[in-house]
C-alpha atoms as a PDB file:
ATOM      1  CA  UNK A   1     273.948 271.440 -67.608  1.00  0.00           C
ATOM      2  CA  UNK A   2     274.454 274.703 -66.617  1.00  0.00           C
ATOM      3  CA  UNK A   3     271.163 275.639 -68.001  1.00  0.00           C
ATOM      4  CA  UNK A   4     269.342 273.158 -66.196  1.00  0.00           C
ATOM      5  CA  UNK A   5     270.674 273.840 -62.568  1.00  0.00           C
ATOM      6  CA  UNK A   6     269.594 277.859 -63.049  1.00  0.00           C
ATOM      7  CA  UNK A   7     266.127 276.475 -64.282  1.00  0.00           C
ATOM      8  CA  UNK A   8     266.140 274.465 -61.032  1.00  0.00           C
ATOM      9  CA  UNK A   9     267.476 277.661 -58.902  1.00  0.00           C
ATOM     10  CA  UNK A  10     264.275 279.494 -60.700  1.00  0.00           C
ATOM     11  CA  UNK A  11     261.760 277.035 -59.645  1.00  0.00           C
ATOM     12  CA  UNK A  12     262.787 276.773 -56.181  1.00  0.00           C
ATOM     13  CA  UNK A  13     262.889 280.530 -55.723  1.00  0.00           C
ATOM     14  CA  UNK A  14     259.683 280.359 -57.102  1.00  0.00           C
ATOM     15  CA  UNK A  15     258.192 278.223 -55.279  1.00  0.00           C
ATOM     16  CA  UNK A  16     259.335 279.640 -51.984  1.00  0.00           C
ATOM     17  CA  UNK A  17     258.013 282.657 -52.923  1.00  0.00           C
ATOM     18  CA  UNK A  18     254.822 281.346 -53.516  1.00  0.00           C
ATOM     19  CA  UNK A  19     254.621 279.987 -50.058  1.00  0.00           C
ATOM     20  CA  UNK A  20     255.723 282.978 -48.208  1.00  0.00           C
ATOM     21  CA  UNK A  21     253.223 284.791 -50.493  1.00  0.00           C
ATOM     22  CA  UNK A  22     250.332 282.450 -49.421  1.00  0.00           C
ATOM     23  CA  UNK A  23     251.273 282.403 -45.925  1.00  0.00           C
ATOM     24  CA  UNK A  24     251.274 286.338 -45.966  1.00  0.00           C
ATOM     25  CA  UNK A  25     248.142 286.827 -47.809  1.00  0.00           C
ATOM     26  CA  UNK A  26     245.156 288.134 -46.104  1.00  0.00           C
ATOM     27  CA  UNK A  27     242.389 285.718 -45.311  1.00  0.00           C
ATOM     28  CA  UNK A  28     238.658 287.219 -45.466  1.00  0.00           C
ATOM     29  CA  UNK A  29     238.999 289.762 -47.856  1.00  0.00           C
ATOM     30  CA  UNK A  30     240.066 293.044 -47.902  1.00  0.00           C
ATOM     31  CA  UNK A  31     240.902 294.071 -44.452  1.00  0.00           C
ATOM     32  CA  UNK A  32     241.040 290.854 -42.695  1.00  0.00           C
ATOM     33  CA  UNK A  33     244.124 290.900 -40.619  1.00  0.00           C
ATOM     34  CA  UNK A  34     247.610 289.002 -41.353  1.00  0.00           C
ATOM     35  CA  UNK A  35     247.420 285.542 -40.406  1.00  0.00           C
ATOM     36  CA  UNK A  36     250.582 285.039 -39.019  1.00  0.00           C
ATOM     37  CA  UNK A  37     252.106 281.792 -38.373  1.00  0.00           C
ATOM     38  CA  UNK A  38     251.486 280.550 -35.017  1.00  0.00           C
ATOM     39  CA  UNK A  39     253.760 280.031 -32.164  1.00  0.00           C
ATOM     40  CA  UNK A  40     252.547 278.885 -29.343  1.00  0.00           C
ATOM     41  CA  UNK A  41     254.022 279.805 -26.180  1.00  0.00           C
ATOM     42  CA  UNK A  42     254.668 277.223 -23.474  1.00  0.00           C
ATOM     43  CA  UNK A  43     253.253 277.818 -20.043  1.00  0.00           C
ATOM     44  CA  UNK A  44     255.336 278.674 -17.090  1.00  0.00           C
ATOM     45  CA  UNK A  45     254.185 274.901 -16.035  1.00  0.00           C
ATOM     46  CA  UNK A  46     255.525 273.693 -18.685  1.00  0.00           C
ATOM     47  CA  UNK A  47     259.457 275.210 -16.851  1.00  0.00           C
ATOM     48  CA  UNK A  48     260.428 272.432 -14.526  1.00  0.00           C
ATOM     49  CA  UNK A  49     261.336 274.439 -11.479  1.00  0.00           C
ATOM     50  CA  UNK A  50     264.417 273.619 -10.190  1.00  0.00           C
ATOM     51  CA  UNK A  51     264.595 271.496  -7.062  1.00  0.00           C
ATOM     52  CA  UNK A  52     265.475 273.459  -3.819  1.00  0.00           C
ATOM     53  CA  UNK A  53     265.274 271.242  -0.762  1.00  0.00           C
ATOM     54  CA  UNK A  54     262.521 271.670   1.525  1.00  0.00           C
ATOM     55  CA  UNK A  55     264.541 273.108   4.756  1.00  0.00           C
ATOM     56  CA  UNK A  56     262.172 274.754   7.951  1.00  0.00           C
ATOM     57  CA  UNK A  57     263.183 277.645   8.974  1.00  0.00           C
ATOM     58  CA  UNK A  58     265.534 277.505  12.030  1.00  0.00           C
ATOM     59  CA  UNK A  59     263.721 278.944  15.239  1.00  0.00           C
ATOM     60  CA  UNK A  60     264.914 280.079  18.536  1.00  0.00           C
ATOM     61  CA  UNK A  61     266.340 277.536  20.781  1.00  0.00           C
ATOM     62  CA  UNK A  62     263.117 278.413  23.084  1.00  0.00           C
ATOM     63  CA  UNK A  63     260.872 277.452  20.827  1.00  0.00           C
ATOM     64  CA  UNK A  64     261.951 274.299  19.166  1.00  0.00           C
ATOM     65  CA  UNK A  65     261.012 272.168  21.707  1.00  0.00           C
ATOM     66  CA  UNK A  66     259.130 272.823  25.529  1.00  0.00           C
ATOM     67  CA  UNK A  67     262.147 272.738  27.674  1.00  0.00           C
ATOM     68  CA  UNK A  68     260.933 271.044  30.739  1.00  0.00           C
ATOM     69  CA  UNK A  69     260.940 273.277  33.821  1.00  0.00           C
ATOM     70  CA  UNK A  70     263.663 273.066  36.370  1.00  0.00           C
ATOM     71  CA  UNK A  71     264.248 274.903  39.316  1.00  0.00           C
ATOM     72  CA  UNK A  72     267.662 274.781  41.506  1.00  0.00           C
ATOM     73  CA  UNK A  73     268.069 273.113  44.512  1.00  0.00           C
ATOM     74  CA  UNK A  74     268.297 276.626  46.794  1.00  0.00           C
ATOM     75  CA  UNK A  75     264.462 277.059  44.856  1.00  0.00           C
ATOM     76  CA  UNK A  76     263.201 274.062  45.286  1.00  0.00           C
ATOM     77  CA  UNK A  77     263.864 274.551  49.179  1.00  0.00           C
ATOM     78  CA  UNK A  78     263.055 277.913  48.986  1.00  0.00           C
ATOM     79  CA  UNK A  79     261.748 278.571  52.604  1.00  0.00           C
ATOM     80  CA  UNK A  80     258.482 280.202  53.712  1.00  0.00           C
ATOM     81  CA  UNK A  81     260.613 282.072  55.447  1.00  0.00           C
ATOM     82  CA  UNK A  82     263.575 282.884  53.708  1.00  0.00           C
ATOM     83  CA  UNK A  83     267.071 285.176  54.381  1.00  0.00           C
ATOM     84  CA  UNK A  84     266.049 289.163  54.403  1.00  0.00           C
ATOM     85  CA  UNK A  85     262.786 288.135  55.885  1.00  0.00           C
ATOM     86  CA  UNK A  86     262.320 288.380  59.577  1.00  0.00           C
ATOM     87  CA  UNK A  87     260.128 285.972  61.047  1.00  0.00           C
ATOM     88  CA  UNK A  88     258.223 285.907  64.903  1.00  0.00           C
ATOM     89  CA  UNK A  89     256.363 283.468  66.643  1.00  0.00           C
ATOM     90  CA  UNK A  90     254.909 283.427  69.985  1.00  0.00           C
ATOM     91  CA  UNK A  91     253.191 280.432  72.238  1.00  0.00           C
ATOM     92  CA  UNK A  92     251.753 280.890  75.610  1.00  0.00           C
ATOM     93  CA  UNK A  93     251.278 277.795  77.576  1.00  0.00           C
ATOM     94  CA  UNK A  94     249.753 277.086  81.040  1.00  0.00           C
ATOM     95  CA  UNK A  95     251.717 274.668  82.413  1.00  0.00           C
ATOM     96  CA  UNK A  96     252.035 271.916  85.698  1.00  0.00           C
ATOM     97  CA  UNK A  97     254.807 273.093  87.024  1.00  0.00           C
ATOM     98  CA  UNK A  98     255.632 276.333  89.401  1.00  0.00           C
ATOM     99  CA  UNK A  99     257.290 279.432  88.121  1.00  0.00           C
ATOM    100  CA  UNK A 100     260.639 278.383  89.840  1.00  0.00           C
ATOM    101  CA  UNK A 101     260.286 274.994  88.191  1.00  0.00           C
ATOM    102  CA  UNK A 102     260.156 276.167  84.753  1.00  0.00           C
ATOM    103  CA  UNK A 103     262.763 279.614  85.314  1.00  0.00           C
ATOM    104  CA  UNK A 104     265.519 277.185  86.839  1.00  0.00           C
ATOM    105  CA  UNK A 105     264.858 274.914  83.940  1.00  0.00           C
ATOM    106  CA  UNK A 106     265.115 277.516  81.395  1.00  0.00           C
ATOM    107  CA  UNK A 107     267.608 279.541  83.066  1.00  0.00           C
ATOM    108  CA  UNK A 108     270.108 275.951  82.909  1.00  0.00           C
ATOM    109  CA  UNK A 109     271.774 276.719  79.324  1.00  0.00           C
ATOM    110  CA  UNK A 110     274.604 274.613  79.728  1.00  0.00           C
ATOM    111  CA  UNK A 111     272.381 271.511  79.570  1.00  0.00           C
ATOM    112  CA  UNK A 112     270.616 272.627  76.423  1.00  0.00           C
ATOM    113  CA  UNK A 113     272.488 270.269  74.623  1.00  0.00           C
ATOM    114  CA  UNK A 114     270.728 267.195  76.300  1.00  0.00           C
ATOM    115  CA  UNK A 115     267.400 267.792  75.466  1.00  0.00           C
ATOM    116  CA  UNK A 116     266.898 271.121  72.975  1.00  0.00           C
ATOM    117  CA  UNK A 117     266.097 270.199  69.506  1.00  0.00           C
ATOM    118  CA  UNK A 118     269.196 270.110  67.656  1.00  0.00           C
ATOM    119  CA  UNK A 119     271.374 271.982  69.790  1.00  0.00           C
ATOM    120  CA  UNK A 120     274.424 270.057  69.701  1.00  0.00           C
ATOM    121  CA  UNK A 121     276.411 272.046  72.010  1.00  0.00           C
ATOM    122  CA  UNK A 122     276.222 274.289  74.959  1.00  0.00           C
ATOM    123  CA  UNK A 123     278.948 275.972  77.136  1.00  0.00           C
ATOM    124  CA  UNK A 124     278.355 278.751  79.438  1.00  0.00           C
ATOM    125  CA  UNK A 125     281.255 281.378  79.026  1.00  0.00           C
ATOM    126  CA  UNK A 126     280.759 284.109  81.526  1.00  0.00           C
ATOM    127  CA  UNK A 127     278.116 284.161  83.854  1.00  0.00           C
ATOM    128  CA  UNK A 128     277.944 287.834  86.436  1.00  0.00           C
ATOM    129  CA  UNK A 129     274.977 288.821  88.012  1.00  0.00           C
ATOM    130  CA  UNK A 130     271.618 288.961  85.623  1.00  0.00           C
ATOM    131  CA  UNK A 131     274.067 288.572  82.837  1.00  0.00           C
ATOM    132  CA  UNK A 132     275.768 285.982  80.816  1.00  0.00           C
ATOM    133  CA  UNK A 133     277.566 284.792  77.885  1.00  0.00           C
ATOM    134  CA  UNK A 134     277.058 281.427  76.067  1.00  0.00           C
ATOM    135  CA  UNK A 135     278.108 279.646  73.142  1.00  0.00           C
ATOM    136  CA  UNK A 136     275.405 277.289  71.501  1.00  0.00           C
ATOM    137  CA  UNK A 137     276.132 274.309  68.257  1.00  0.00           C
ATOM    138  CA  UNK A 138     273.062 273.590  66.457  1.00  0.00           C
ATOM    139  CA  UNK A 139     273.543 270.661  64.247  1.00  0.00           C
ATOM    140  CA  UNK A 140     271.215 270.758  60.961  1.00  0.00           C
ATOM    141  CA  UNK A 141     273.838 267.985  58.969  1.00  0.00           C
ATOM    142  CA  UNK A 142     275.966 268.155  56.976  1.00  0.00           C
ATOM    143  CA  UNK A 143     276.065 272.013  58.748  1.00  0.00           C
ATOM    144  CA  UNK A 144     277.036 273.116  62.250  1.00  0.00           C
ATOM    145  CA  UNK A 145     276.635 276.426  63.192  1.00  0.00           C
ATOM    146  CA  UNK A 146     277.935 278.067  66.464  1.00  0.00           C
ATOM    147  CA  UNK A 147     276.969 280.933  67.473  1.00  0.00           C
ATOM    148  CA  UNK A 148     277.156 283.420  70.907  1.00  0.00           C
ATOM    149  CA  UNK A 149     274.446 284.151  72.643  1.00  0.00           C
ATOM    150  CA  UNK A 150     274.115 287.047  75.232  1.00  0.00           C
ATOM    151  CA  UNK A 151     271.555 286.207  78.186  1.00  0.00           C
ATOM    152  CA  UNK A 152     269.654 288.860  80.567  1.00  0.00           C
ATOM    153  CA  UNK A 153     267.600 287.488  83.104  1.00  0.00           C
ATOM    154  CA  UNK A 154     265.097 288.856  85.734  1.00  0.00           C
ATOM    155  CA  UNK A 155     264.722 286.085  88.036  1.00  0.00           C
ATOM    156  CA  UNK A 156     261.324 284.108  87.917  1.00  0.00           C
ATOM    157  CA  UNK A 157     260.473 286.609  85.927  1.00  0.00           C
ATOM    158  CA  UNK A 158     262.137 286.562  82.352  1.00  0.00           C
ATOM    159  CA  UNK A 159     265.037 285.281  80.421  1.00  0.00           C
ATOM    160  CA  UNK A 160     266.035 287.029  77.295  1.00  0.00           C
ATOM    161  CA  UNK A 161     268.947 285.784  74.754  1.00  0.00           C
ATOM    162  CA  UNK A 162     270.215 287.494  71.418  1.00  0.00           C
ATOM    163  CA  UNK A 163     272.860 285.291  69.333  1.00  0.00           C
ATOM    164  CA  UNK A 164     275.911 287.472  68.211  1.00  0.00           C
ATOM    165  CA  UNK A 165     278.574 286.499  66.010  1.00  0.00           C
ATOM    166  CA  UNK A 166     277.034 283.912  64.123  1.00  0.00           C
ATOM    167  CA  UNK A 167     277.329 283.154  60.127  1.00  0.00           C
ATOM    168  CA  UNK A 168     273.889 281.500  60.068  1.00  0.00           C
ATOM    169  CA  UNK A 169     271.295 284.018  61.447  1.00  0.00           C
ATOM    170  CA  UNK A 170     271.184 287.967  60.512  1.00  0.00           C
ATOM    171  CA  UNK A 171     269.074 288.413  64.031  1.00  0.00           C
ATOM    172  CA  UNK A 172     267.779 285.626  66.713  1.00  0.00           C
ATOM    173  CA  UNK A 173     266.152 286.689  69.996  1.00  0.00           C
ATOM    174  CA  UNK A 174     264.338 284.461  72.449  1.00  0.00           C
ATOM    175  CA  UNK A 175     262.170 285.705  74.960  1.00  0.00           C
ATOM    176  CA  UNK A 176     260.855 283.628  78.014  1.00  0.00           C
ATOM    177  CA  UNK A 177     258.301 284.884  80.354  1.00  0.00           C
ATOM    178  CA  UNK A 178     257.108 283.459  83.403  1.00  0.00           C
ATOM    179  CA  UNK A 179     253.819 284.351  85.021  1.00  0.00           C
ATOM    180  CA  UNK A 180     251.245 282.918  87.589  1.00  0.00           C
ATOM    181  CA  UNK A 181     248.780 279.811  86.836  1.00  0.00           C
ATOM    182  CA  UNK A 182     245.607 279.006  88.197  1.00  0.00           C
ATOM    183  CA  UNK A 183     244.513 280.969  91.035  1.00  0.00           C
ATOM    184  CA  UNK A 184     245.193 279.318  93.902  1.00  0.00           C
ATOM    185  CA  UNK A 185     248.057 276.824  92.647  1.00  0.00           C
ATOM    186  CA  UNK A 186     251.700 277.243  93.009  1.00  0.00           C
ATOM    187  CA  UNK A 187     252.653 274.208  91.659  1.00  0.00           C
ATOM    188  CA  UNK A 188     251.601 275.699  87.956  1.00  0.00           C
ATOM    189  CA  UNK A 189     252.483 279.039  85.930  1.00  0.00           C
ATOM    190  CA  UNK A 190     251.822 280.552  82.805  1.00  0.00           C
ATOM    191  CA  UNK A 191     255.091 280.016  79.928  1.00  0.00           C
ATOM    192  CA  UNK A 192     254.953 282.192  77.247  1.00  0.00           C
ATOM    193  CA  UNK A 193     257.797 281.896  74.482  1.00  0.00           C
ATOM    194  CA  UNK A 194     258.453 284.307  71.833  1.00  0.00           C
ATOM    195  CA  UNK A 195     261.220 283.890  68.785  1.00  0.00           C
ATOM    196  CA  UNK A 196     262.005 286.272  66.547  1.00  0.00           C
ATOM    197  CA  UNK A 197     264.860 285.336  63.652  1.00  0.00           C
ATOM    198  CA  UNK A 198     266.158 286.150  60.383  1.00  0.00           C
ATOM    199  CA  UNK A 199     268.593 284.040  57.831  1.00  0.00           C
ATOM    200  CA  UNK A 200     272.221 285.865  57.268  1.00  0.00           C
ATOM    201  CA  UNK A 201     272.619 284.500  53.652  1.00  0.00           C
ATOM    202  CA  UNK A 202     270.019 282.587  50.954  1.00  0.00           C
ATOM    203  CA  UNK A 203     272.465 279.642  51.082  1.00  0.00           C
ATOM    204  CA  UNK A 204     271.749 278.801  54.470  1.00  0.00           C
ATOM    205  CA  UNK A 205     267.435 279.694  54.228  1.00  0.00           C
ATOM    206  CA  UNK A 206     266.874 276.867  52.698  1.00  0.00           C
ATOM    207  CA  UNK A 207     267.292 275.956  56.501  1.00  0.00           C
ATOM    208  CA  UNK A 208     264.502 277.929  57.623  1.00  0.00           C
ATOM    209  CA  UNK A 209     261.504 275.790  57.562  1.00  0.00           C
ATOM    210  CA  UNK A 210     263.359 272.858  59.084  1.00  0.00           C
ATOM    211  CA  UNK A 211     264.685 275.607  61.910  1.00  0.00           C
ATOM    212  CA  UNK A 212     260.615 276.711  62.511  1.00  0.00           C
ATOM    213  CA  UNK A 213     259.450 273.279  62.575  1.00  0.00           C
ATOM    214  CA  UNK A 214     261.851 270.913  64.119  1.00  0.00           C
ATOM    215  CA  UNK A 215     262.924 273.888  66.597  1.00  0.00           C
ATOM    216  CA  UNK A 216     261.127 276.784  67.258  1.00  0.00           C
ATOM    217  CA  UNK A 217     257.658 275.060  67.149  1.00  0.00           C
ATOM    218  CA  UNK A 218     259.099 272.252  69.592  1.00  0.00           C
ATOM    219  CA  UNK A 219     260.616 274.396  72.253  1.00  0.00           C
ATOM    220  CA  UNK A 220     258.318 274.860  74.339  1.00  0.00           C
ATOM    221  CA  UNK A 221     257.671 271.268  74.806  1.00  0.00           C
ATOM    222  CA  UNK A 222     261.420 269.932  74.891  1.00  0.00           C
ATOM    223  CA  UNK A 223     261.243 272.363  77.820  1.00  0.00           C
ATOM    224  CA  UNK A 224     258.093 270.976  79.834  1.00  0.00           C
ATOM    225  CA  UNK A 225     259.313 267.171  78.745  1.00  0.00           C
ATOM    226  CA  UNK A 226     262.723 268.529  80.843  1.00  0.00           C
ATOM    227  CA  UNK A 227     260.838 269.906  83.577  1.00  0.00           C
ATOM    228  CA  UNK A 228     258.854 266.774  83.593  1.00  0.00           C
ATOM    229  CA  UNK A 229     262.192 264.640  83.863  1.00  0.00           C
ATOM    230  CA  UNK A 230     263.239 266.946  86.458  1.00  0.00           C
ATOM    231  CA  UNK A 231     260.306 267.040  88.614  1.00  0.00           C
ATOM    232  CA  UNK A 232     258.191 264.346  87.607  1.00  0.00           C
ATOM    233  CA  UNK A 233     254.137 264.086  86.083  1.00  0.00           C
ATOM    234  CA  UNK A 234     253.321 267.953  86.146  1.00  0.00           C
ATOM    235  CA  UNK A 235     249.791 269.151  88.017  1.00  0.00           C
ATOM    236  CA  UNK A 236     246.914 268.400  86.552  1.00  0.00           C
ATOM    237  CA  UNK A 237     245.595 271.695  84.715  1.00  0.00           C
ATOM    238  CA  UNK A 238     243.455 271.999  81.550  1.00  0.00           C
ATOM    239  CA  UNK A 239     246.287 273.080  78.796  1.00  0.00           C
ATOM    240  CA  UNK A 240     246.008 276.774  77.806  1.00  0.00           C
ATOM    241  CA  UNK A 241     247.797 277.570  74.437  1.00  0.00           C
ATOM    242  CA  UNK A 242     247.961 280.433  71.729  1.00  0.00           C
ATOM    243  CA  UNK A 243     249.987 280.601  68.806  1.00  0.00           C
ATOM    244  CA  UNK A 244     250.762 283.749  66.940  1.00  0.00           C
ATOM    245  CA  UNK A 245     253.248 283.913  63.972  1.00  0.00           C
ATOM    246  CA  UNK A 246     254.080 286.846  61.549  1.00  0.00           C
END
């Protein structure tokens, strides 16, 4: 038995030799090259990559979306004419009433308060000689300023008033001049009006356009509407006006 199983060790040594011999033996003759078993390589898309999530790449809060634009209330109202700008605007008017008409009506401060736009307040403090001193409300809700103004005048002639002590306005000066009409008629004069003002602080120029519009470009005609009231219909004269702002 023993015999048989190293005949059967022979022949499969043999035979395995055999194969490795044939597999090793060179095809084509002398020369040819080994032919090698062959072992195919797989192809890198034959790898299953492994699954990463598809993430974008996080951009800048700016740029993720178009943030609409806004712009704060103080911008939005952002005045023509704004604080740390100085602003001055002039009128001359020829008017139906004399020059002691219009001075008297002018020169009459502590009645402002009935009929000048948005002045909510007028007392006269002091009053000697050409000079006085009078404190003025102007009412532009949910704000009320006061304010002091000092007052020069040269009678029938001019009327000059610079506020002091006020939180709203950095510099206000009014100038009223008073000259003659139409040759040959008393009972009318020449007005001319001149402003000149700047805002104290950005919180309260948001004010400004509503102050130019709804006061300083109204003066002169709450004035002749008072004189008018006072005195009655004013002459008939053909209306003379310039307008100058810078």
């Amino acid at each position: 038995m023993a015999g048989s199983i190293c005949t059967g060790r022979s022949a499969a040594a043999a035979a395995l030799r055999e194969l490795l011999e044939t597999g090793l033996r060179p095809r084509g003759g002398k020369g040819a090259r080994l032919c090698l078993p062959c072992c195919r390589q797989l192809s890198s898309s034959w790898i299953p990559a492994p699954r990463i999530p598809k993430t974008r790449p996080s951009l800048p809060s700016t740029l993720t979306a178009k943030q609409p634009h806004h712009r704060s209330f103080l911008n939005l109202a952002a005045p023509l004419f704004g604080a740390g700008k100085r602003v001055e605007y002039e009128e001359v008017h020829r008017l139906g009433y004399s020059i002691e008409q219009m001075y008297d009506v002018v020169a009459d401060i502590a009645s402002y308060r009935l009929f000048v736009p948005w002045c909510t307040g007028s007392h006269v403090l002091s009053c000697r000689n050409e000079f006085s001193r009078a404190e003025l409300e102007v009412g532009f809700p949910p704000l009320v300023e006061r304010y002091i103004s000092e007052i020069s005048l040269v009678p029938h002639r001019q009327i000059r008033a610079v506020s002091k002590d006020g939180r709203l306005f950095q510099h206000l000066e009014t100038l009223w001049q008073f000259g003659p009409g139409l040759a040959g008629h008393p009972d009318t004069c020449t007005l001319s009006f001149y402003v000149s003002f700047e805002f104290k602080s950005i919180l309260h120029s948001h004010l400004a356009n509503l102050f130019f519009d709804e006061v300083v470009k109204q003066m002169v005609s709450a004035f002749e509407h008072r004189a008018e009231k006072l005195y009655g219909p004013p002459a008939v004269v053909r209306q003379h006006k310039m307008v100058h702002c810078t």
